[in-house]
C-alpha atoms as a PDB file:
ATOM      1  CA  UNK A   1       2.085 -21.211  10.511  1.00  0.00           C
ATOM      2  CA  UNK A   2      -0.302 -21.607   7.430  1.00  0.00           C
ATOM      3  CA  UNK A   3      -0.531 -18.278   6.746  1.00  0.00           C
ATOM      4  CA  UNK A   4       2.841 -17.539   6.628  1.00  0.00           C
ATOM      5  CA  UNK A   5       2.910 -20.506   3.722  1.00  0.00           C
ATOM      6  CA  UNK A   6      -0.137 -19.375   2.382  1.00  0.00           C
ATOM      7  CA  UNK A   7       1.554 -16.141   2.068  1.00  0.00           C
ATOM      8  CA  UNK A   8       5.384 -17.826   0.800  1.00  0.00           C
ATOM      9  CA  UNK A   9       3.371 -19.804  -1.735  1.00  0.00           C
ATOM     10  CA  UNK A  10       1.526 -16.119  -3.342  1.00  0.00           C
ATOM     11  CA  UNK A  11       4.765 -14.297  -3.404  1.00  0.00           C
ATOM     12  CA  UNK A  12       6.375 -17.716  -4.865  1.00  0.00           C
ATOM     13  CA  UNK A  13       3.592 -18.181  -7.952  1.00  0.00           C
ATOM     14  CA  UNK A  14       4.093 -13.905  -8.103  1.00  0.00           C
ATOM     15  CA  UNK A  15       7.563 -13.971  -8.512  1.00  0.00           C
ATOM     16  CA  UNK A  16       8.040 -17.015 -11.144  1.00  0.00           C
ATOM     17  CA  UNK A  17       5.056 -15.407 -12.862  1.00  0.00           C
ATOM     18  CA  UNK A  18       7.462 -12.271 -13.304  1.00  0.00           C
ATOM     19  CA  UNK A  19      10.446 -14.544 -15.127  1.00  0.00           C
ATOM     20  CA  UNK A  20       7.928 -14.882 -17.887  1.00  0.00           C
ATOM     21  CA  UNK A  21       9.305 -18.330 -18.554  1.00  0.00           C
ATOM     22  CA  UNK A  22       8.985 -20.025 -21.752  1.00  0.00           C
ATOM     23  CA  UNK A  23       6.157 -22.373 -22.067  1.00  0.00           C
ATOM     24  CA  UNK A  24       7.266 -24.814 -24.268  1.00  0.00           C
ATOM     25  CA  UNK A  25       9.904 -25.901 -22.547  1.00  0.00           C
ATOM     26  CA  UNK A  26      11.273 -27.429 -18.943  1.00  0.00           C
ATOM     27  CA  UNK A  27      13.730 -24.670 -17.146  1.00  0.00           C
ATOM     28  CA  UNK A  28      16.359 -25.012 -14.961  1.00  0.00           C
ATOM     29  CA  UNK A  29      15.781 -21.841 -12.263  1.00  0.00           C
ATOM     30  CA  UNK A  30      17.932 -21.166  -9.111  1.00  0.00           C
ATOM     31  CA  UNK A  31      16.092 -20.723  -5.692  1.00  0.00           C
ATOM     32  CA  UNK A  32      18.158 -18.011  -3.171  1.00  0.00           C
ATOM     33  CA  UNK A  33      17.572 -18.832   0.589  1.00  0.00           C
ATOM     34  CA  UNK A  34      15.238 -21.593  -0.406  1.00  0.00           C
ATOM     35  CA  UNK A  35      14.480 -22.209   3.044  1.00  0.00           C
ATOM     36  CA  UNK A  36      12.280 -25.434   3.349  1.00  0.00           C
ATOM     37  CA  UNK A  37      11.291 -25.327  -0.410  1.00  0.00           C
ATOM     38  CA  UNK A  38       7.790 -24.451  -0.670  1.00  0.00           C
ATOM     39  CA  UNK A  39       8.776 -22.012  -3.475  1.00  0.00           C
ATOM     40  CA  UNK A  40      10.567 -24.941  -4.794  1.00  0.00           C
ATOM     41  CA  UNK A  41       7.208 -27.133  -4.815  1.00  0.00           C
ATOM     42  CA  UNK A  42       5.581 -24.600  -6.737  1.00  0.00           C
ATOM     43  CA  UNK A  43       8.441 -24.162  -9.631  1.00  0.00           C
ATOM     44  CA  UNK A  44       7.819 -28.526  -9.546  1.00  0.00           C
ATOM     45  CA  UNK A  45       4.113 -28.309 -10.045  1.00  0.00           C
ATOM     46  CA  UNK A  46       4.743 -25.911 -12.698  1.00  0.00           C
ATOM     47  CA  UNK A  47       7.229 -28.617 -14.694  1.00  0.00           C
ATOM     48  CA  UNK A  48      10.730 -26.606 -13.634  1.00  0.00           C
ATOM     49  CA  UNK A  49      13.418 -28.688 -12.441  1.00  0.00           C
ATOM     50  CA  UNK A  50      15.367 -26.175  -9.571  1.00  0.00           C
ATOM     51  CA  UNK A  51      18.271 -26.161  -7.193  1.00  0.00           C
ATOM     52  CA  UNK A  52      18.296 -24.486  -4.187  1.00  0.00           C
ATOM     53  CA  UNK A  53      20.725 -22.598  -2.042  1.00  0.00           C
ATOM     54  CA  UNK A  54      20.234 -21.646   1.508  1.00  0.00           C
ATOM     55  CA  UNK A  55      22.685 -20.202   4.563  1.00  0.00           C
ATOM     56  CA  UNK A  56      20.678 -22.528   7.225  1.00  0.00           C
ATOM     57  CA  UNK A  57      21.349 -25.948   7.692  1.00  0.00           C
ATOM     58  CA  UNK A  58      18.196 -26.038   9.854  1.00  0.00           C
ATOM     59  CA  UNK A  59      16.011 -25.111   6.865  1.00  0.00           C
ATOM     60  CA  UNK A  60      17.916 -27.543   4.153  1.00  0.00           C
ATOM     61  CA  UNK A  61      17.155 -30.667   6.386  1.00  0.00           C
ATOM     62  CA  UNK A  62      13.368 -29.749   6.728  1.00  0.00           C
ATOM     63  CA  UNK A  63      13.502 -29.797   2.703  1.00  0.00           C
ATOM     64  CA  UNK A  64      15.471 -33.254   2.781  1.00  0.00           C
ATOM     65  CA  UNK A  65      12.514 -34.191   4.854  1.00  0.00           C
ATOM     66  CA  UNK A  66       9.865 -33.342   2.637  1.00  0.00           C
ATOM     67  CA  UNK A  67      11.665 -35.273   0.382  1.00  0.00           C
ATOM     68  CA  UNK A  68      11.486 -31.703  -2.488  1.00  0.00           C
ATOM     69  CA  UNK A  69      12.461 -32.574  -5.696  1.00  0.00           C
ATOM     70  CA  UNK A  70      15.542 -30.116  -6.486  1.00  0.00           C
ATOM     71  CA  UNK A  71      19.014 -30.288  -5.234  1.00  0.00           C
ATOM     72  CA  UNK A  72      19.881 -28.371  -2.413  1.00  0.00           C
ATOM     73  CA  UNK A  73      23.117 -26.503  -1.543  1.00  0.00           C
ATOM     74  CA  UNK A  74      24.230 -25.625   1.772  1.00  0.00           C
ATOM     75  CA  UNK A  75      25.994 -21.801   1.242  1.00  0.00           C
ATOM     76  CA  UNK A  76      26.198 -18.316   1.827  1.00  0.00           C
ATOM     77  CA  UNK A  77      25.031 -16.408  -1.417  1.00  0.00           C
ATOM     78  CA  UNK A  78      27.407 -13.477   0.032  1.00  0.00           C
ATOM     79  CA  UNK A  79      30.336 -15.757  -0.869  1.00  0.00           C
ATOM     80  CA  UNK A  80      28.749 -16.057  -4.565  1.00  0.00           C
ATOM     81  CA  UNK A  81      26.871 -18.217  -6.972  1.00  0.00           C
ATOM     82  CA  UNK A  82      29.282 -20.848  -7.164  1.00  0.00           C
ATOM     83  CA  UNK A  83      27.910 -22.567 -10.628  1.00  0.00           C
ATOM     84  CA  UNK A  84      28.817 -22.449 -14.179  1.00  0.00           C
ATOM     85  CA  UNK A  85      27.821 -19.734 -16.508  1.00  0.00           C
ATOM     86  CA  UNK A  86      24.790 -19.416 -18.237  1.00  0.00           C
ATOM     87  CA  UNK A  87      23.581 -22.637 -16.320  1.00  0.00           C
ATOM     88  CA  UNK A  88      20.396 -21.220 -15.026  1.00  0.00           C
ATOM     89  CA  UNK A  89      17.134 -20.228 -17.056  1.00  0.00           C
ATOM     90  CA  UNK A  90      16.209 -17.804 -14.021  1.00  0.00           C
ATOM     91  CA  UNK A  91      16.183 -16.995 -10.340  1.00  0.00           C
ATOM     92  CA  UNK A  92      14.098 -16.095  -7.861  1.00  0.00           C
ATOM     93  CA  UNK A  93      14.467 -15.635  -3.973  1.00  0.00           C
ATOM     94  CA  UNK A  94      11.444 -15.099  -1.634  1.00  0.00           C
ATOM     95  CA  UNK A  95      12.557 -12.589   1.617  1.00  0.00           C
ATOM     96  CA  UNK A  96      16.218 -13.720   1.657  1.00  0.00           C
ATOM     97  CA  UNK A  97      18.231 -10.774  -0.441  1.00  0.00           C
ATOM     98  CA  UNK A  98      17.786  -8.301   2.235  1.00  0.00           C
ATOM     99  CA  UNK A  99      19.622 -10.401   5.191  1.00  0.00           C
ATOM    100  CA  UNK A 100      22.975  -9.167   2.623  1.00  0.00           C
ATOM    101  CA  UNK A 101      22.806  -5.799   4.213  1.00  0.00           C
ATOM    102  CA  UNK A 102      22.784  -6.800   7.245  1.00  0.00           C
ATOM    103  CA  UNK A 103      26.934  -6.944   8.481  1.00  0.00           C
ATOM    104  CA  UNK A 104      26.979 -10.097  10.461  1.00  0.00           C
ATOM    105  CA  UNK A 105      31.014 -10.038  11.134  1.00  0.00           C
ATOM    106  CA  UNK A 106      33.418  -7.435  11.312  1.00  0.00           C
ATOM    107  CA  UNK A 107      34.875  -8.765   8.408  1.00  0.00           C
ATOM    108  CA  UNK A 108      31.489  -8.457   6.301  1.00  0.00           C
ATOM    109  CA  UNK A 109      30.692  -5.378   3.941  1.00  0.00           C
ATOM    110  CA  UNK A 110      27.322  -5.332   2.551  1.00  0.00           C
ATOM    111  CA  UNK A 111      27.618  -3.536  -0.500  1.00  0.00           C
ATOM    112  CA  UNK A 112      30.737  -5.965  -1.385  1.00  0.00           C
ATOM    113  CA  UNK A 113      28.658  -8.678  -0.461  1.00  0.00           C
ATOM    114  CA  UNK A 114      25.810  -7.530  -2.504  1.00  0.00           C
ATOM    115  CA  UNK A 115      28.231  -7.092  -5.586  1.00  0.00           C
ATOM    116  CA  UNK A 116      29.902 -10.309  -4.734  1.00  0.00           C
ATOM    117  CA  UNK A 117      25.931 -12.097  -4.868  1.00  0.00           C
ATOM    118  CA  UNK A 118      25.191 -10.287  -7.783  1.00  0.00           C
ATOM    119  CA  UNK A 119      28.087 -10.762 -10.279  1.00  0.00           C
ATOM    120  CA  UNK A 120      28.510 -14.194 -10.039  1.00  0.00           C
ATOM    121  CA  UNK A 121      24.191 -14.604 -10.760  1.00  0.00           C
ATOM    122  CA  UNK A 122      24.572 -12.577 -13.398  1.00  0.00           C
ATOM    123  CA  UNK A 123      27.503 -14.755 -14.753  1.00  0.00           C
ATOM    124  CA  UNK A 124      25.408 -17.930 -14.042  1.00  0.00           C
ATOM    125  CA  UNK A 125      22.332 -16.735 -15.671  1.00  0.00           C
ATOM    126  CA  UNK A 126      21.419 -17.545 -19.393  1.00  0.00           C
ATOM    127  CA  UNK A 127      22.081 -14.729 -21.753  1.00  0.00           C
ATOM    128  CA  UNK A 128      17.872 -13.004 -21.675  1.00  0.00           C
ATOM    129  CA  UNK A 129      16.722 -14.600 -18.301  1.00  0.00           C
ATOM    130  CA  UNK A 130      15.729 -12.695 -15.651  1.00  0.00           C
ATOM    131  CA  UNK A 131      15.988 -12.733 -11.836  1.00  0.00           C
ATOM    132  CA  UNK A 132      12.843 -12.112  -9.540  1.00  0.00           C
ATOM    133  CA  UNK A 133      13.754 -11.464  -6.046  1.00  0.00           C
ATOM    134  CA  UNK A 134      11.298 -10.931  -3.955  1.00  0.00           C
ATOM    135  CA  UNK A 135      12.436  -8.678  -0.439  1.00  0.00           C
ATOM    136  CA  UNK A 136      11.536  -6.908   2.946  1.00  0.00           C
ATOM    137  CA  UNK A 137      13.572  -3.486   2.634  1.00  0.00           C
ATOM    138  CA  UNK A 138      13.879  -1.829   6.143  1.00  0.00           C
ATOM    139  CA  UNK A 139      13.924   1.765   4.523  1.00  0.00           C
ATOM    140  CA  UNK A 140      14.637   3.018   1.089  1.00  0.00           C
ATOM    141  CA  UNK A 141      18.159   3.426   1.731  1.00  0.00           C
ATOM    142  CA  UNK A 142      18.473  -0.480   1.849  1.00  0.00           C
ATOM    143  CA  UNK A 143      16.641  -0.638  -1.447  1.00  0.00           C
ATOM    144  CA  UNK A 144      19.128   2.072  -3.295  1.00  0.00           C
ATOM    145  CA  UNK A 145      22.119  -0.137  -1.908  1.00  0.00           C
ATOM    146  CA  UNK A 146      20.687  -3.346  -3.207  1.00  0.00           C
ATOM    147  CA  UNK A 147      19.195  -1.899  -6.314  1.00  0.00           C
ATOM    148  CA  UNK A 148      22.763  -0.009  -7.010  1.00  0.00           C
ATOM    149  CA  UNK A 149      24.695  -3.222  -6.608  1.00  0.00           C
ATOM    150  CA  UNK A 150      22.577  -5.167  -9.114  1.00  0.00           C
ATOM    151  CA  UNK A 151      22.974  -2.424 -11.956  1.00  0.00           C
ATOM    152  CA  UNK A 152      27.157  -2.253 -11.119  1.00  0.00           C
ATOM    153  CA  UNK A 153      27.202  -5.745 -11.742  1.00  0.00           C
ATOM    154  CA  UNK A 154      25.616  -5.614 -15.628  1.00  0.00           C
ATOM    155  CA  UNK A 155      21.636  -6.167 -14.953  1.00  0.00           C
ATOM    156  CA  UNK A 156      18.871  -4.020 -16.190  1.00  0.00           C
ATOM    157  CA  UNK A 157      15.231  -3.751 -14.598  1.00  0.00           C
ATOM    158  CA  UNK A 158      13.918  -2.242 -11.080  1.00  0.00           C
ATOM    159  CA  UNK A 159      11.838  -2.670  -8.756  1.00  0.00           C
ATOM    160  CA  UNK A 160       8.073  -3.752  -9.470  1.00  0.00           C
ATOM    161  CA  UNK A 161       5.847  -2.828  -6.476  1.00  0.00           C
ATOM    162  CA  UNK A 162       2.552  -4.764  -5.982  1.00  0.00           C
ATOM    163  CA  UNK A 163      -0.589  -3.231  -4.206  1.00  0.00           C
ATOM    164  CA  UNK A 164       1.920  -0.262  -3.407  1.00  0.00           C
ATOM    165  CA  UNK A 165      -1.289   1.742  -1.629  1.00  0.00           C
ATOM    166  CA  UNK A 166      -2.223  -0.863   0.798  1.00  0.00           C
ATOM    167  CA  UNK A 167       0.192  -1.225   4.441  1.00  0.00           C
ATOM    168  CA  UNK A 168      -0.725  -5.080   4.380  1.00  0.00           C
ATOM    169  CA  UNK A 169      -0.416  -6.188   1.072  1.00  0.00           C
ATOM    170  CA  UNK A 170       2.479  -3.895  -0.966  1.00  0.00           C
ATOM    171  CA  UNK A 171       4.760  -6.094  -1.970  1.00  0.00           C
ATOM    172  CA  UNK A 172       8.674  -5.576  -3.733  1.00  0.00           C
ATOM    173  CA  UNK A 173      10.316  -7.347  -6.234  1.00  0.00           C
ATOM    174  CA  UNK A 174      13.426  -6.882  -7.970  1.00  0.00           C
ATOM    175  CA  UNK A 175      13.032  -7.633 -11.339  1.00  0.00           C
ATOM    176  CA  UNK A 176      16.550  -8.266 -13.349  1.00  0.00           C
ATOM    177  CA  UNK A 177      17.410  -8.452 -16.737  1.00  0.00           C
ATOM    178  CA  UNK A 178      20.309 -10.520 -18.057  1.00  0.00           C
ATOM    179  CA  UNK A 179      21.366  -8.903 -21.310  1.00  0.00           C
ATOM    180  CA  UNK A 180      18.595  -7.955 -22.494  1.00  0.00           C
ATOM    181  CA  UNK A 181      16.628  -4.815 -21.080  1.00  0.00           C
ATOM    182  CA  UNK A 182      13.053  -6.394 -21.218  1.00  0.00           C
ATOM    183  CA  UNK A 183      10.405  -3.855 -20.040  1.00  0.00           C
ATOM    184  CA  UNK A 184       9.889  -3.491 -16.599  1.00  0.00           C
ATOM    185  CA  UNK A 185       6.187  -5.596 -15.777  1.00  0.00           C
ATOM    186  CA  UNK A 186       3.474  -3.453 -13.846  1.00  0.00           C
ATOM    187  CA  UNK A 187       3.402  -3.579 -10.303  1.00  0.00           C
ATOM    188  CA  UNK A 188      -0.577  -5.199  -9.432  1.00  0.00           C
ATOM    189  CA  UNK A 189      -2.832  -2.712  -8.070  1.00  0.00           C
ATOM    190  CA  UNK A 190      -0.921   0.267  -9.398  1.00  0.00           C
ATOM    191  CA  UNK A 191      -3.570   0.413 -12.264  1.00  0.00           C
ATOM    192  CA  UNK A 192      -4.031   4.055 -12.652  1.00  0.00           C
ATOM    193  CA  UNK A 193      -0.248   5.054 -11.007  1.00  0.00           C
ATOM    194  CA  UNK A 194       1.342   7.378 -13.181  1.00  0.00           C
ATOM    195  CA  UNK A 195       4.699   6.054 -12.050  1.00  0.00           C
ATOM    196  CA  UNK A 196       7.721   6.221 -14.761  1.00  0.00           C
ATOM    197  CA  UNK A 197       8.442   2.877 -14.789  1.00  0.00           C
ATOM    198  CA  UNK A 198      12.580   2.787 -14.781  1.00  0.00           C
ATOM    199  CA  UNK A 199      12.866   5.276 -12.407  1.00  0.00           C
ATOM    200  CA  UNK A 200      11.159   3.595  -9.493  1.00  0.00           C
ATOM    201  CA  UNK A 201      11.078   6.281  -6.555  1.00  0.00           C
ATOM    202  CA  UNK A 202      11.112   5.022  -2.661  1.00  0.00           C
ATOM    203  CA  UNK A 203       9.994   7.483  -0.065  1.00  0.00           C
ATOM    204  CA  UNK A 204      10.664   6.850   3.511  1.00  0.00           C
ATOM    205  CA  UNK A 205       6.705   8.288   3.948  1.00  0.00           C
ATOM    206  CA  UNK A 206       3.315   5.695   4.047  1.00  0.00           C
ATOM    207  CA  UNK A 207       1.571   7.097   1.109  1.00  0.00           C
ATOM    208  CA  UNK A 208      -1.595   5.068   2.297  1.00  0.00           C
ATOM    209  CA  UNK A 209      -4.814   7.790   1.019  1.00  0.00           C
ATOM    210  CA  UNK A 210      -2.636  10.473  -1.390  1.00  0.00           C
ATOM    211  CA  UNK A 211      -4.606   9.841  -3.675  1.00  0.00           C
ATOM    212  CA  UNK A 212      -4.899   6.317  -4.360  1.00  0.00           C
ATOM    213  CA  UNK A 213      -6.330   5.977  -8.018  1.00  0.00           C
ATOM    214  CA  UNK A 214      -7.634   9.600  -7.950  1.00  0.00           C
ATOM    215  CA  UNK A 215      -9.989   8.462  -4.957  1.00  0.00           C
ATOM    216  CA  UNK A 216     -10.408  11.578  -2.394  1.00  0.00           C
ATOM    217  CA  UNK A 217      -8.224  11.702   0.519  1.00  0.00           C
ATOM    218  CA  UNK A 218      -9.588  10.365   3.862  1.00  0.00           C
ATOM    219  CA  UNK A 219     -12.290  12.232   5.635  1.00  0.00           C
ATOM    220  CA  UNK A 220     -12.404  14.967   3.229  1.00  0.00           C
ATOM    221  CA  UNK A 221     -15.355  16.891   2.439  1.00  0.00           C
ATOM    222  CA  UNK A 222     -15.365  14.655  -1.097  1.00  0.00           C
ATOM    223  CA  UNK A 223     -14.349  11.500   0.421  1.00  0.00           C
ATOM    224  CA  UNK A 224     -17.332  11.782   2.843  1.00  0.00           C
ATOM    225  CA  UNK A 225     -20.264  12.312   0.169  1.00  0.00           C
ATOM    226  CA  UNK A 226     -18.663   9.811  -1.557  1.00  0.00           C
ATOM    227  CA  UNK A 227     -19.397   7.593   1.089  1.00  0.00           C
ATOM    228  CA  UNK A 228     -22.764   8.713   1.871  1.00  0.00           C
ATOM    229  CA  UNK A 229     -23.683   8.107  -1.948  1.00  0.00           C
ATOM    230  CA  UNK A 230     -22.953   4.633  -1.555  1.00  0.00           C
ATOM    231  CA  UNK A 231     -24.758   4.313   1.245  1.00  0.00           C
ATOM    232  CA  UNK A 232     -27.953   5.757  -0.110  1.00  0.00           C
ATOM    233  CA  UNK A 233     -27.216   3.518  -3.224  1.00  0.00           C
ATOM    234  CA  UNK A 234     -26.940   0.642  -0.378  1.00  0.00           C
ATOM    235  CA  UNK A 235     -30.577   1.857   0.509  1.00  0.00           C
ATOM    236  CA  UNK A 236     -29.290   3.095   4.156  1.00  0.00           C
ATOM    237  CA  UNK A 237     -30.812   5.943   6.091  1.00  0.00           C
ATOM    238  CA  UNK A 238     -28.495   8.740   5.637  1.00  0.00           C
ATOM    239  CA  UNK A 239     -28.230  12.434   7.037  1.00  0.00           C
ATOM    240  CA  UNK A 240     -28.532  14.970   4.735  1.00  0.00           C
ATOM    241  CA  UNK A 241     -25.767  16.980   2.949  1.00  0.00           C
ATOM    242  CA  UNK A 242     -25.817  20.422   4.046  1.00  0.00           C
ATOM    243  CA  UNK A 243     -22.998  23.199   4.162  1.00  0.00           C
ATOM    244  CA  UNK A 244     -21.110  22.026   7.218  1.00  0.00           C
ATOM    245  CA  UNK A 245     -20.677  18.297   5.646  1.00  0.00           C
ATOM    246  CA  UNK A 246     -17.310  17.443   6.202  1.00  0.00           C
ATOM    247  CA  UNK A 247     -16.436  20.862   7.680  1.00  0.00           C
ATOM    248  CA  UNK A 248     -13.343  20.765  10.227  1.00  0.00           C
ATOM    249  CA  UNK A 249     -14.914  21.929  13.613  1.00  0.00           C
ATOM    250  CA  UNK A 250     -13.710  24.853  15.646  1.00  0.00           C
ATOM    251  CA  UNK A 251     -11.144  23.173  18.274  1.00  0.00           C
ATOM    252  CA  UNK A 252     -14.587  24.558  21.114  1.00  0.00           C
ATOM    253  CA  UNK A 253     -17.961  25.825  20.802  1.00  0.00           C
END
């Protein structure tokens, strides 16, 4: 559908604007579980030539169809990053890195399969590139595994969270360094989070109104003059604040 697109396209423009690519010059990036290639149309519009690998042949001959302009490669990123080293200026992968945990066969391990993705990128990445990889954890275990995998195998970085208040919109990408440590970039809409930033902490828990940029919590006695103020600011009738604003009522009268 168009949203989902519309959607593929914002994480796509979010997660090349997190390689922090050189503007001078054409780069050379690698695309993990490009799917159709509509992250792949974006890195073209932006003047980056790009290959891209996916596991479905489905997908790879909807991109042959659009007629995309990088090479495509038909492979499971579990077996490795079969390419020489230092080839690529950068990678990024929109919602594919998280299908590694999943154990498909009985033969399949996902944290070997995670080190066995992210040793050979690390080998085919340029020497201070980075790797942006946009994912869907299920629960914060799945991020430790993932995130663990990528350090064993010689990266630096963490995880930048976007919009990490809102249900809808929080978004995570692993952010990779290839020997260099770079600084981590700020997650958007974390403005005011006083979050160390190399020691990214998951929670299992929806942290939706602790607190969001010092803002009261929900339905609180503050939270609900707050909103009254605006409204009189908006020029609406509003009750008067007496004593039992915001007061929790006895559970009967």
């Amino acid at each position: 559908s168009s949203r989902v697109v519309e959607i593929q396209s914002q994480m796509s423009e979010r997660a090349v604007e997190l390689l922090g690519l050189p503007e001078d010059r054409p780069c050379l990036l690698l695309d993990v579980g490009c799917g159709s290639g509509l992250s792949g149309d974006y890195i073209s519009e932006e003047g980056h030539y790009w290959i891209g690998m996916d596991i479905s042949p489905a997908m790879l001959d909807v991109a042959v169809e659009r007629e995309v302009e990088g090479d495509l490669l038909l492979a499971d990123v579990g077996h490795g990053i079969p390419f020489r080293p230092g080839m690529f200026d950068g990678c990024i992968s929109i919602s594919a890195v998280q299908w590694l945990c999943n154990a498909d066969k009985k033969s399949h391990s996902p944290p070997k399969r995670l080190y066995r993705f992210f040793s050979t990128l690390y080998t085919a990445l340029a020497r201070g590139s980075r790797a942006v990889l946009q994912l869907y954890p299920e629960n914060s275990e799945q991020l430790e595994l993932i995130t663990a995998q990528a350090m064993r195998a010689g990266f630096t970085g963490g995880m930048v969270v976007d919009y990490p208040n809102s249900a809808k919109a929080k978004k995570f990408f692993l952010c990779l360094f290839v020997g260099t440590s770079g600084t981590l970039p700020k997650g958007l809409g974390t403005e005011c989070a006083n979050e160390e930033p190399h020691q990214a902490k998951f929670t299992n828990e929806r942290t939706r109104f602790r607190n969001i940029k010092g803002k009261s919590v929900k339905k609180s006695r503050d939270w609900i003059l707050e909103k009254k103020e605006r409204r009189r600011r908006q020029g609406k009738e509003v009750r008067a604040d007496t004593k039992y604003t915001g007061r929790k009522r006895r559970p009967r009268f």
